[in-house]
PDB file of N, CA and C in Angstrom:
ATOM      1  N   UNK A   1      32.882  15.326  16.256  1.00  0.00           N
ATOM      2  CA  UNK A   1      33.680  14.525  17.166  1.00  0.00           C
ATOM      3  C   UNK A   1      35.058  15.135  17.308  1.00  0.00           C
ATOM      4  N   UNK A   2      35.072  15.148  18.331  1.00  0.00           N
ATOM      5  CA  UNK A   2      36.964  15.508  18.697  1.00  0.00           C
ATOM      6  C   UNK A   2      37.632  14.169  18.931  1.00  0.00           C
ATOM      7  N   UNK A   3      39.302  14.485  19.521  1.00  0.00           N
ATOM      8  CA  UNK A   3      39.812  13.292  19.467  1.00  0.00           C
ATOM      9  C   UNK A   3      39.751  12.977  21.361  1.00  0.00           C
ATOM     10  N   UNK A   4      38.924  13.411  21.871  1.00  0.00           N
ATOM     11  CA  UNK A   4      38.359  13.062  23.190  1.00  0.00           C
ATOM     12  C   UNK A   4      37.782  11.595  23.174  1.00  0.00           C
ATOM     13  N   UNK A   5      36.904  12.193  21.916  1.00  0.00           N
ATOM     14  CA  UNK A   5      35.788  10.945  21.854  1.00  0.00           C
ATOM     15  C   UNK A   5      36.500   9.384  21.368  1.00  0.00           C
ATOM     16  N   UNK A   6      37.916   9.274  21.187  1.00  0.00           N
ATOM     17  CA  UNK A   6      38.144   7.959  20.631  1.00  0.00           C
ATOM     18  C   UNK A   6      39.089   7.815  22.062  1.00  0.00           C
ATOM     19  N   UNK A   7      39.143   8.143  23.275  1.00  0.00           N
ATOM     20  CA  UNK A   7      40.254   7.762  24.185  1.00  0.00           C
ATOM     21  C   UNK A   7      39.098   6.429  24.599  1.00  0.00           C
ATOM     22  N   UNK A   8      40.081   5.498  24.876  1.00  0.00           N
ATOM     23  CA  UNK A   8      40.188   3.993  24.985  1.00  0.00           C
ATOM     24  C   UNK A   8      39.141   3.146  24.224  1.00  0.00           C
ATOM     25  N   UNK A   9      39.136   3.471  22.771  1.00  0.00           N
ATOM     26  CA  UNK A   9      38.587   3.133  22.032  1.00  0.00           C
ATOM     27  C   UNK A   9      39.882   1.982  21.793  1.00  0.00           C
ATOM     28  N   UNK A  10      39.485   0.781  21.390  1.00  0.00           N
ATOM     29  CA  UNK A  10      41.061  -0.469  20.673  1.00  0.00           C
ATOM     30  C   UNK A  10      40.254  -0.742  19.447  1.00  0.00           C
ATOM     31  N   UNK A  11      41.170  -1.051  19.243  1.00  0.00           N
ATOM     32  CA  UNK A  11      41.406  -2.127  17.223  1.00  0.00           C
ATOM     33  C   UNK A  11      42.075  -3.035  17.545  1.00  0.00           C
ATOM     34  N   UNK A  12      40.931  -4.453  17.533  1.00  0.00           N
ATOM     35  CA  UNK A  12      41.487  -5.713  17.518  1.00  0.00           C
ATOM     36  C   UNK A  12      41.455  -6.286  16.080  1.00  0.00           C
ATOM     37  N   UNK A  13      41.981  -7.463  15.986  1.00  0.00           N
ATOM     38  CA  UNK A  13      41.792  -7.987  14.379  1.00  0.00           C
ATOM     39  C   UNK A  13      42.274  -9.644  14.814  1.00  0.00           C
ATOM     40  N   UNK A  14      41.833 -10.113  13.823  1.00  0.00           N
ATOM     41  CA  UNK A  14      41.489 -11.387  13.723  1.00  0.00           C
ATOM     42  C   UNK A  14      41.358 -11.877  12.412  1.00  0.00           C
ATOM     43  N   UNK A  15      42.799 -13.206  12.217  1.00  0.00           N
ATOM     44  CA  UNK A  15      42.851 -13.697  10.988  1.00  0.00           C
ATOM     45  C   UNK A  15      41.594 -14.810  11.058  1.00  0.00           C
ATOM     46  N   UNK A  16      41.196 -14.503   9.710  1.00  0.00           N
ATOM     47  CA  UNK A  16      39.824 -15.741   9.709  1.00  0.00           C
ATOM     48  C   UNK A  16      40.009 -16.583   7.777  1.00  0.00           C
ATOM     49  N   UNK A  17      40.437 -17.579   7.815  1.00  0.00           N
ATOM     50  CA  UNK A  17      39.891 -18.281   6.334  1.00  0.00           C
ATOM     51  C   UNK A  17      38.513 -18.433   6.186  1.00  0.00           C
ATOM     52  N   UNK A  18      38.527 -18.195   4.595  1.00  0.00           N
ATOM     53  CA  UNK A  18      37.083 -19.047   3.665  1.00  0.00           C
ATOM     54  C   UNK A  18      37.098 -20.107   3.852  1.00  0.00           C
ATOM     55  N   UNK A  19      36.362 -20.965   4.697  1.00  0.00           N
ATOM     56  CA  UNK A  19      36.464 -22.725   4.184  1.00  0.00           C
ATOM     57  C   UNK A  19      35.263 -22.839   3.325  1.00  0.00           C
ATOM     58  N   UNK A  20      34.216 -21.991   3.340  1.00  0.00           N
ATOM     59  CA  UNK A  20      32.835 -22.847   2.423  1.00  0.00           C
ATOM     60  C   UNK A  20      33.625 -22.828   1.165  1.00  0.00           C
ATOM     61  N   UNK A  21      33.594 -23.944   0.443  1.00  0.00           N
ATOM     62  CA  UNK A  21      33.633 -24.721  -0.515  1.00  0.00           C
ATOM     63  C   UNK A  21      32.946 -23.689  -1.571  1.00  0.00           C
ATOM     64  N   UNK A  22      32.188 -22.889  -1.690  1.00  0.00           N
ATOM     65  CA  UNK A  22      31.643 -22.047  -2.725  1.00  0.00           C
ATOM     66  C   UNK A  22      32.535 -20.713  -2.361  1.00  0.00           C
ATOM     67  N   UNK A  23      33.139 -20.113  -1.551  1.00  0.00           N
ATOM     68  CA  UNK A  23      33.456 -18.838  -0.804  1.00  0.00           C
ATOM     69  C   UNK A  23      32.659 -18.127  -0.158  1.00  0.00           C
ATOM     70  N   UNK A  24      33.088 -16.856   0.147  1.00  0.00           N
ATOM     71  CA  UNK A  24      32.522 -15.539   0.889  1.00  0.00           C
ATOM     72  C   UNK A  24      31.436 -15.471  -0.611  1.00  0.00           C
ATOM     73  N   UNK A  25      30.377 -16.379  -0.862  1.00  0.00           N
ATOM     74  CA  UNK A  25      29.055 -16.028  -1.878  1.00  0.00           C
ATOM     75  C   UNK A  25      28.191 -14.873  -0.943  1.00  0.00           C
ATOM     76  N   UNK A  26      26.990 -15.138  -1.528  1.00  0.00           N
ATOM     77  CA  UNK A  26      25.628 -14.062  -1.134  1.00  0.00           C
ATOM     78  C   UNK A  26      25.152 -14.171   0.110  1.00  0.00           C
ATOM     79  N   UNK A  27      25.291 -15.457   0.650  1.00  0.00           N
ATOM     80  CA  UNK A  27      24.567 -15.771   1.929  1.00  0.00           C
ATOM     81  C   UNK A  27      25.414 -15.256   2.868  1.00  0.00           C
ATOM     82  N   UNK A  28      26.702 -15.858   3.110  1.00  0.00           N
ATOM     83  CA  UNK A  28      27.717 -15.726   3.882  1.00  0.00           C
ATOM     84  C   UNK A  28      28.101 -14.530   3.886  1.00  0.00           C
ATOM     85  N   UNK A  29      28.091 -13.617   3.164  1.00  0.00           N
ATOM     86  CA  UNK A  29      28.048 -12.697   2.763  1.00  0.00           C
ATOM     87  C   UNK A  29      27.371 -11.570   3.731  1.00  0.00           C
ATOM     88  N   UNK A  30      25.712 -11.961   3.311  1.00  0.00           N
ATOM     89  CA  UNK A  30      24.572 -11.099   4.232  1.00  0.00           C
ATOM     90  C   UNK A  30      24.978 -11.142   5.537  1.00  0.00           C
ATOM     91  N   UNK A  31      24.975 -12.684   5.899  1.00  0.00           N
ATOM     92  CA  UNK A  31      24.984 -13.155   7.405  1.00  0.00           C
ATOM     93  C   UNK A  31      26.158 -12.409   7.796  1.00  0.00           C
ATOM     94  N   UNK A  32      27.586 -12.317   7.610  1.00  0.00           N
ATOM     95  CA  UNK A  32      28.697 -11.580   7.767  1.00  0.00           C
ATOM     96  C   UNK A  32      27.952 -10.346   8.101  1.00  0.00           C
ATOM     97  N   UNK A  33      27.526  -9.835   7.198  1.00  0.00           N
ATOM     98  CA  UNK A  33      27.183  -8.269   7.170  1.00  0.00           C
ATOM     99  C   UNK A  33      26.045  -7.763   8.205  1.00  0.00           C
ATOM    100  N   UNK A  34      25.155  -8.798   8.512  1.00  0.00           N
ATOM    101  CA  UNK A  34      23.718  -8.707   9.452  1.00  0.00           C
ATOM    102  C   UNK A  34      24.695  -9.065  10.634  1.00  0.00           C
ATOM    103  N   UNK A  35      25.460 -10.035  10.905  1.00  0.00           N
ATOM    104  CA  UNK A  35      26.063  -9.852  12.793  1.00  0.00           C
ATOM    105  C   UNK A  35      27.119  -8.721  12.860  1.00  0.00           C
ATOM    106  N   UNK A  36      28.147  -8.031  11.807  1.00  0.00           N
ATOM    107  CA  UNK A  36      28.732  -6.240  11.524  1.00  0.00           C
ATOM    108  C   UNK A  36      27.629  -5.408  12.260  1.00  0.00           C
ATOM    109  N   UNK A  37      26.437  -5.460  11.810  1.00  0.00           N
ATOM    110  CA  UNK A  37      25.732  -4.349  12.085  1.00  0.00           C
ATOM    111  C   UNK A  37      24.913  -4.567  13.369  1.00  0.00           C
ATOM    112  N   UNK A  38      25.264  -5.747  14.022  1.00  0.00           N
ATOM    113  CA  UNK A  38      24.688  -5.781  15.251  1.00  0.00           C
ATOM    114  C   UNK A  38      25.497  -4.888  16.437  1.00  0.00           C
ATOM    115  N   UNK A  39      26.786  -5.110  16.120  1.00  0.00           N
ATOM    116  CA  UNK A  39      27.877  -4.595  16.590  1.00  0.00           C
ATOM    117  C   UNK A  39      28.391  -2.604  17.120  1.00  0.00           C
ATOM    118  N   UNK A  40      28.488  -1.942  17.995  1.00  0.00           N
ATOM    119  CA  UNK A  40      29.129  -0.390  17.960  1.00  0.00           C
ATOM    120  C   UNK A  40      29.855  -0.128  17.010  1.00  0.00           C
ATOM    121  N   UNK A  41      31.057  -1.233  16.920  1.00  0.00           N
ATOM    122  CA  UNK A  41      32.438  -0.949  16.982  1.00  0.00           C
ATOM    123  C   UNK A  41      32.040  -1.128  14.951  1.00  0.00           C
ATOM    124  N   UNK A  42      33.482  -0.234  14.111  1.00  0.00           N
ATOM    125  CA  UNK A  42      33.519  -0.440  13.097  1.00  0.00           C
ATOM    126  C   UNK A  42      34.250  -1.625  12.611  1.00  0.00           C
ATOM    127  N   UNK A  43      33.435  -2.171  11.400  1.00  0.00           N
ATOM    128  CA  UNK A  43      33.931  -3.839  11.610  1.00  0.00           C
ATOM    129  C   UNK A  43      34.259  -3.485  10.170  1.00  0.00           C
ATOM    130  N   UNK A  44      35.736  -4.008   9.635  1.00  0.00           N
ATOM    131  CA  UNK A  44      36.301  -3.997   8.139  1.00  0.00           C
ATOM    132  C   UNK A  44      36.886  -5.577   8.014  1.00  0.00           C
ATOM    133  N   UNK A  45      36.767  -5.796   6.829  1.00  0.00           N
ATOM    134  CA  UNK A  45      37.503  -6.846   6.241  1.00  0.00           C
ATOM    135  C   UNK A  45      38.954  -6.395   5.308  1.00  0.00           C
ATOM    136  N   UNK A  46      39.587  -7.080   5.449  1.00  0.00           N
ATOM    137  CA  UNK A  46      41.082  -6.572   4.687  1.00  0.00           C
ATOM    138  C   UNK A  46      41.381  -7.744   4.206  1.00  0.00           C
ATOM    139  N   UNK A  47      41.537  -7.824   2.771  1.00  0.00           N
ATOM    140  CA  UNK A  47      42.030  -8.655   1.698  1.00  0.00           C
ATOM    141  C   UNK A  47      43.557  -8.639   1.211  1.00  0.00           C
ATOM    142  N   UNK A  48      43.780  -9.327   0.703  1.00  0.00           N
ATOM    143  CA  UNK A  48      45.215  -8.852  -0.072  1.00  0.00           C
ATOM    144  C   UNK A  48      45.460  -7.503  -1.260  1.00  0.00           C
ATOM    145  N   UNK A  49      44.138  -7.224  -0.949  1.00  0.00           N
ATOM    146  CA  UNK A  49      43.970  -5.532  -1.826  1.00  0.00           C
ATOM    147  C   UNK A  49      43.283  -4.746  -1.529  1.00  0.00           C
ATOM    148  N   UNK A  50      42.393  -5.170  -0.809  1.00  0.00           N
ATOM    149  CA  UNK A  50      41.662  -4.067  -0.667  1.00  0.00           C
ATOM    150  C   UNK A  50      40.904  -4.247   0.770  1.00  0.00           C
ATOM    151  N   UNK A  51      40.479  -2.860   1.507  1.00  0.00           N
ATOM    152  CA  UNK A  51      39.915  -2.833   2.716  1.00  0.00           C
ATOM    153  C   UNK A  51      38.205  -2.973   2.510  1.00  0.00           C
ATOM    154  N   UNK A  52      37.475  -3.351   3.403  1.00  0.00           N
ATOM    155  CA  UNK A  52      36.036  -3.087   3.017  1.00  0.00           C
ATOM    156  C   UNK A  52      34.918  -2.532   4.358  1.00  0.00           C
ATOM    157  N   UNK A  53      33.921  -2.217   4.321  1.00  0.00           N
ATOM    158  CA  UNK A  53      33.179  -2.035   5.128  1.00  0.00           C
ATOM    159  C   UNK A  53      32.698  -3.705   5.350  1.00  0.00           C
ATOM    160  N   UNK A  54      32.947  -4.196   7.054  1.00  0.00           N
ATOM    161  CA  UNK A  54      32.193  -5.713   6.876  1.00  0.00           C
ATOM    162  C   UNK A  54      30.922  -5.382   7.369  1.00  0.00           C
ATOM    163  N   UNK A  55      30.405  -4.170   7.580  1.00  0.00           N
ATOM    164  CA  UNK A  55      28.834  -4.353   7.819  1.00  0.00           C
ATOM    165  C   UNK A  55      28.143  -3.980   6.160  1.00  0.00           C
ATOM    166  N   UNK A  56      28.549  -3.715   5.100  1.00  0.00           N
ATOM    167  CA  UNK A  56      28.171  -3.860   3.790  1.00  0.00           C
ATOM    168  C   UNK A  56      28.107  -5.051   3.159  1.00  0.00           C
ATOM    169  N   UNK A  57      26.920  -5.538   2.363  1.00  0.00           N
ATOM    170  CA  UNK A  57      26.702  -6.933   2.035  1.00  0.00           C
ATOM    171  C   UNK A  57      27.985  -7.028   0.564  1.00  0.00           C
ATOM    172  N   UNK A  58      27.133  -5.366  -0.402  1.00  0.00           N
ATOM    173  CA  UNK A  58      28.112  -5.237  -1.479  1.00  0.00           C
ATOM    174  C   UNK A  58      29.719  -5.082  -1.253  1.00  0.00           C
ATOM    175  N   UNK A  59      30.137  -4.364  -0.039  1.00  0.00           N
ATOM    176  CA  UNK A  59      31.300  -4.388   0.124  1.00  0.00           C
ATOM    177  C   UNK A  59      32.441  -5.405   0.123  1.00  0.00           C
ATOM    178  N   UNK A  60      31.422  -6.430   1.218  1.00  0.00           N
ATOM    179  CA  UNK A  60      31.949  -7.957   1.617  1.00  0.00           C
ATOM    180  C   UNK A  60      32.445  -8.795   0.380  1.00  0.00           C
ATOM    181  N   UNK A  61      30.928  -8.636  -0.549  1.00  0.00           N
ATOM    182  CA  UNK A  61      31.450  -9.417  -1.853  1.00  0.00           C
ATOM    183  C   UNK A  61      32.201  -8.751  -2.919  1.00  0.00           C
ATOM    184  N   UNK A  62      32.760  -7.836  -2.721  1.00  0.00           N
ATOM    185  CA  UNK A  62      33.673  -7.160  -3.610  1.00  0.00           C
ATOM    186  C   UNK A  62      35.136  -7.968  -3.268  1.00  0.00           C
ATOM    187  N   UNK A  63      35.129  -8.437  -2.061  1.00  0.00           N
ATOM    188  CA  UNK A  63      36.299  -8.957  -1.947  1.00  0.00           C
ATOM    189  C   UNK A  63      36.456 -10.283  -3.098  1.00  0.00           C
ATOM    190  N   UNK A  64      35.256 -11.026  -3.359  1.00  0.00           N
ATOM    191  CA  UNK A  64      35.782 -12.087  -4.437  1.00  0.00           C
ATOM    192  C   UNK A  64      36.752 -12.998  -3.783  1.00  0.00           C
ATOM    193  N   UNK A  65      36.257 -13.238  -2.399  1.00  0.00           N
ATOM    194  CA  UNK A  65      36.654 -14.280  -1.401  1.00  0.00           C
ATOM    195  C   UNK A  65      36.091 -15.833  -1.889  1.00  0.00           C
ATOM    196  N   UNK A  66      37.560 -16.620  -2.124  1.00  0.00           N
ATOM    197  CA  UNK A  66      37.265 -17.912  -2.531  1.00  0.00           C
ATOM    198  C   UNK A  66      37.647 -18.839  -1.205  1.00  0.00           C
ATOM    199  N   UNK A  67      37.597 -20.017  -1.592  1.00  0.00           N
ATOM    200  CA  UNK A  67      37.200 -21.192  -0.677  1.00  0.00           C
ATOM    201  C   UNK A  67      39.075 -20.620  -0.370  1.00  0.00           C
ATOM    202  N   UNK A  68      39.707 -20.910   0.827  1.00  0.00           N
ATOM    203  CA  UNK A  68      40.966 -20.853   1.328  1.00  0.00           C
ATOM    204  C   UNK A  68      41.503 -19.323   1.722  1.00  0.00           C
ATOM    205  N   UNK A  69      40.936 -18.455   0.765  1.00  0.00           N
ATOM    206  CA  UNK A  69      41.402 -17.100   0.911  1.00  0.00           C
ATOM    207  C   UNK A  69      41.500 -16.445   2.863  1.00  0.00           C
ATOM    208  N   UNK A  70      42.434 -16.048   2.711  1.00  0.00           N
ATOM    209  CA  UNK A  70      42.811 -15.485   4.491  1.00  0.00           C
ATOM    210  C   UNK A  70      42.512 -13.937   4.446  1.00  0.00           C
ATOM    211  N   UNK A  71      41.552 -13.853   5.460  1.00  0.00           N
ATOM    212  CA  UNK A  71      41.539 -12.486   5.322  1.00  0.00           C
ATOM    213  C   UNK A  71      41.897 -12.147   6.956  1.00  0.00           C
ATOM    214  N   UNK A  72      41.967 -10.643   7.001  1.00  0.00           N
ATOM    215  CA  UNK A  72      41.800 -10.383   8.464  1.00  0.00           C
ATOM    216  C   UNK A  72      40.550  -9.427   8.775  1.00  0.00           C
ATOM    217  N   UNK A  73      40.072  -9.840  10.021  1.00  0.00           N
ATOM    218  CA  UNK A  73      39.001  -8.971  10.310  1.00  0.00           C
ATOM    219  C   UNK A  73      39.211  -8.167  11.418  1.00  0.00           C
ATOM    220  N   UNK A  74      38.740  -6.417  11.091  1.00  0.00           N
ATOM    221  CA  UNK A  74      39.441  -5.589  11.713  1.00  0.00           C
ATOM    222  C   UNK A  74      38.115  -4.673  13.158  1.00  0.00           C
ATOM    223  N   UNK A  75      38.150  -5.023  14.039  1.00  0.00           N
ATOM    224  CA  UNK A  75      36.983  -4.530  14.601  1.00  0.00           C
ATOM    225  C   UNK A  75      37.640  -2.999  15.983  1.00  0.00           C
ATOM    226  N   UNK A  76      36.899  -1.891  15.627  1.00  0.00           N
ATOM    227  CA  UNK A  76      37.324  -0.889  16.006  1.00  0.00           C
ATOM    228  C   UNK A  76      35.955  -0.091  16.816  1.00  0.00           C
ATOM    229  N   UNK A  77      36.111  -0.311  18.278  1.00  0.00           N
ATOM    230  CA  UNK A  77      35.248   0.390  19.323  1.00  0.00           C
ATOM    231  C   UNK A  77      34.741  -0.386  20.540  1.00  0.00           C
ATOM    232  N   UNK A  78      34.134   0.328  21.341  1.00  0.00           N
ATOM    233  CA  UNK A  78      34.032  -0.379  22.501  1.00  0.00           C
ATOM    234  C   UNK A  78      33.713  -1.865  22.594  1.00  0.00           C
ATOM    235  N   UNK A  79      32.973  -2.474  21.429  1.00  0.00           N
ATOM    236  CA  UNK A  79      32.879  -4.054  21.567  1.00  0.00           C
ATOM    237  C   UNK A  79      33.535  -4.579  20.740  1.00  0.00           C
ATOM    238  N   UNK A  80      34.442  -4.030  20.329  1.00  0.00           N
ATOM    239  CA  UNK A  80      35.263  -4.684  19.273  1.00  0.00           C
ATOM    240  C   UNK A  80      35.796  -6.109  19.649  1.00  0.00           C
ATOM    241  N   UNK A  81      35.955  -6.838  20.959  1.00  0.00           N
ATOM    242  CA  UNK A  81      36.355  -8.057  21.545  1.00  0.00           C
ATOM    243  C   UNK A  81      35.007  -9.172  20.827  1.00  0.00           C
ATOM    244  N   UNK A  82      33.840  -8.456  21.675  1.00  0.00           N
ATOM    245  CA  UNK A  82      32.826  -9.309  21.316  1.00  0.00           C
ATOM    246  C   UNK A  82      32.358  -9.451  19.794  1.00  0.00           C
ATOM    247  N   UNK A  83      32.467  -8.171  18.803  1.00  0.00           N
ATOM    248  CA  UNK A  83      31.815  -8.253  17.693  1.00  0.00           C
ATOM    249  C   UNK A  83      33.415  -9.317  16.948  1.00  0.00           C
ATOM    250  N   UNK A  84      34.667  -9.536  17.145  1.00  0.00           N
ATOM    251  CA  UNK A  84      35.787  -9.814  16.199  1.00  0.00           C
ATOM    252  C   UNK A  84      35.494 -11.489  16.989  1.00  0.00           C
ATOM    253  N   UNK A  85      34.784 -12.336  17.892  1.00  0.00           N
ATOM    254  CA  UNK A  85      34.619 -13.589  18.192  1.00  0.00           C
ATOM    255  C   UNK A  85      33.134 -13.948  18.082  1.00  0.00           C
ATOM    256  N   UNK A  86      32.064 -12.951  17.670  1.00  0.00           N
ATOM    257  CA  UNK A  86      31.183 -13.319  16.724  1.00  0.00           C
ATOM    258  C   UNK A  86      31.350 -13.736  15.413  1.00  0.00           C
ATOM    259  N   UNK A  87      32.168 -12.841  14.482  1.00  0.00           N
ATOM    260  CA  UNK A  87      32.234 -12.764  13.010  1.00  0.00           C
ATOM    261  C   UNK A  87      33.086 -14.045  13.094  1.00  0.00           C
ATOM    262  N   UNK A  88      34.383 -14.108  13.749  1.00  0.00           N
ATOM    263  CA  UNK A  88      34.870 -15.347  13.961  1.00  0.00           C
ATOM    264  C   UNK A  88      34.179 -16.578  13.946  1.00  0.00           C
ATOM    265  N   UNK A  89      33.403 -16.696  14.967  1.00  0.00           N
ATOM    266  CA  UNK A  89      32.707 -17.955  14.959  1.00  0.00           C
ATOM    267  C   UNK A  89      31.974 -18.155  13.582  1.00  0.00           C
ATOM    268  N   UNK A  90      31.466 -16.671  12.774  1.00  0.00           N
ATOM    269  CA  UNK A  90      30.751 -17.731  11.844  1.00  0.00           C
ATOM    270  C   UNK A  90      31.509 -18.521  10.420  1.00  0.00           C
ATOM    271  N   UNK A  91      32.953 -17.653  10.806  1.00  0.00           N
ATOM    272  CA  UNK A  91      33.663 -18.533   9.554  1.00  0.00           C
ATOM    273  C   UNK A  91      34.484 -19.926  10.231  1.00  0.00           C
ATOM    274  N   UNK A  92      34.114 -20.079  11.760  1.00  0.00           N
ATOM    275  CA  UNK A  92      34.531 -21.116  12.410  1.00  0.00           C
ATOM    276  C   UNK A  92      33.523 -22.177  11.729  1.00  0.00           C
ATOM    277  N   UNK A  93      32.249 -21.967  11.679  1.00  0.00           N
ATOM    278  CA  UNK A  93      31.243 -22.531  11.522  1.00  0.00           C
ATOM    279  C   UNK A  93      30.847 -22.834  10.408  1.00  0.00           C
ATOM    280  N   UNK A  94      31.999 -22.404   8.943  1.00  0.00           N
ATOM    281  CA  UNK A  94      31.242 -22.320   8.149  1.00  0.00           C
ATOM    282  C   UNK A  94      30.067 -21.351   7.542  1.00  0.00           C
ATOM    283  N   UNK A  95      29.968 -20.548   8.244  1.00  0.00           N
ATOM    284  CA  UNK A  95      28.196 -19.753   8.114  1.00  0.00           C
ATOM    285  C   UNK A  95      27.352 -20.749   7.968  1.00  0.00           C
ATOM    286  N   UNK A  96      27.727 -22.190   8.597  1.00  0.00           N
ATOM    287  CA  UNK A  96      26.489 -22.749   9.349  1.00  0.00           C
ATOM    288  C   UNK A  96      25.773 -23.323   7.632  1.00  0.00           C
ATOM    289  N   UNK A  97      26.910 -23.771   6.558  1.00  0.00           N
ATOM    290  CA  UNK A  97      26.392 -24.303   5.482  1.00  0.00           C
ATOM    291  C   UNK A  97      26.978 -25.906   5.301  1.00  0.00           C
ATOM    292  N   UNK A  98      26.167 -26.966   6.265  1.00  0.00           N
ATOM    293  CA  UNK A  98      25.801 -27.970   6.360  1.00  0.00           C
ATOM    294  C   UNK A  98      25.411 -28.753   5.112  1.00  0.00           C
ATOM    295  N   UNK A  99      26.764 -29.455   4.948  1.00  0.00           N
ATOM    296  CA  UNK A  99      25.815 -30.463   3.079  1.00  0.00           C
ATOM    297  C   UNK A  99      25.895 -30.043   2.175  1.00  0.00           C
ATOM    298  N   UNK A 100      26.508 -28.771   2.326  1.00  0.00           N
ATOM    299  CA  UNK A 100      26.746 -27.911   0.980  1.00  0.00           C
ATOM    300  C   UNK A 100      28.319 -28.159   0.622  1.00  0.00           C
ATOM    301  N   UNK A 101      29.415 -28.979   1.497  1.00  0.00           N
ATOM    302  CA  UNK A 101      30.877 -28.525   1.457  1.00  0.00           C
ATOM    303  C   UNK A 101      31.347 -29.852   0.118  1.00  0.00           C
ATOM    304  N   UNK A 102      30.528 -30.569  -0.308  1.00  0.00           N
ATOM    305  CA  UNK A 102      31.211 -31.225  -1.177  1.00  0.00           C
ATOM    306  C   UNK A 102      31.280 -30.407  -2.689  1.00  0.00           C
ATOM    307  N   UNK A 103      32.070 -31.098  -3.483  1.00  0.00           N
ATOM    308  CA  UNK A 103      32.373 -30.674  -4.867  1.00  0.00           C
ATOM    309  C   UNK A 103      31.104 -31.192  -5.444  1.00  0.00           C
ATOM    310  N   UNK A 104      30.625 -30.577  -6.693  1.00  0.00           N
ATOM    311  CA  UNK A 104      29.335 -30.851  -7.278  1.00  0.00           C
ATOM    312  C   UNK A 104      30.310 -31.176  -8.668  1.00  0.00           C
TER     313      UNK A 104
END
């Protein structure tokens, strides 16, 4: 690749919180990582330490994302609009974990 190949390539990003009540666990996790890889564009998560691959399941959970933690999500290539208001929606949503948000 030359630097031809990145003209009007953007990097959008998007602050997103943990709300599940357990955190960024295994599920939320995958699911994060399975809609990353649906995506062109390179999709990272950025913590207060460290950067990650967000289409990696192991990567994702290296962050040791708890219930409140803010991360930003960094999406880089031609769909970077659409893939950074997918990943969005699913921490809008919870990752869609219904009945699970109380304290045990």
């Amino acid at each position: 690749m030359n630097g031809a190949d990145t003209v009007g390539v953007q990097t959008l990003t998007r602050e997103v919180v943990v709300a599940n009540s357990q955190g960024l666990h295994a599920r939320p996790a995958d699911m994060l990582a399975r809609e990353a890889r649906k995506w062109q564009s390179r999709i990272e998560l950025v913590g207060e330490a460290q950067r990650v691959d967000g289409k990696s399941i192991l990567d994702v959970l290296t962050l040791a994302a708890e219930a409140g933690t803010r991360l930003v999500v960094e999406a880089t290539g031609p769909d970077a609009r659409e893939a950074l208001e997918a990943i969005g929606g699913l921490f809008e949503r919870k990752f869609n974990e219904h009945g699970t948000e109380q304290a045990s």
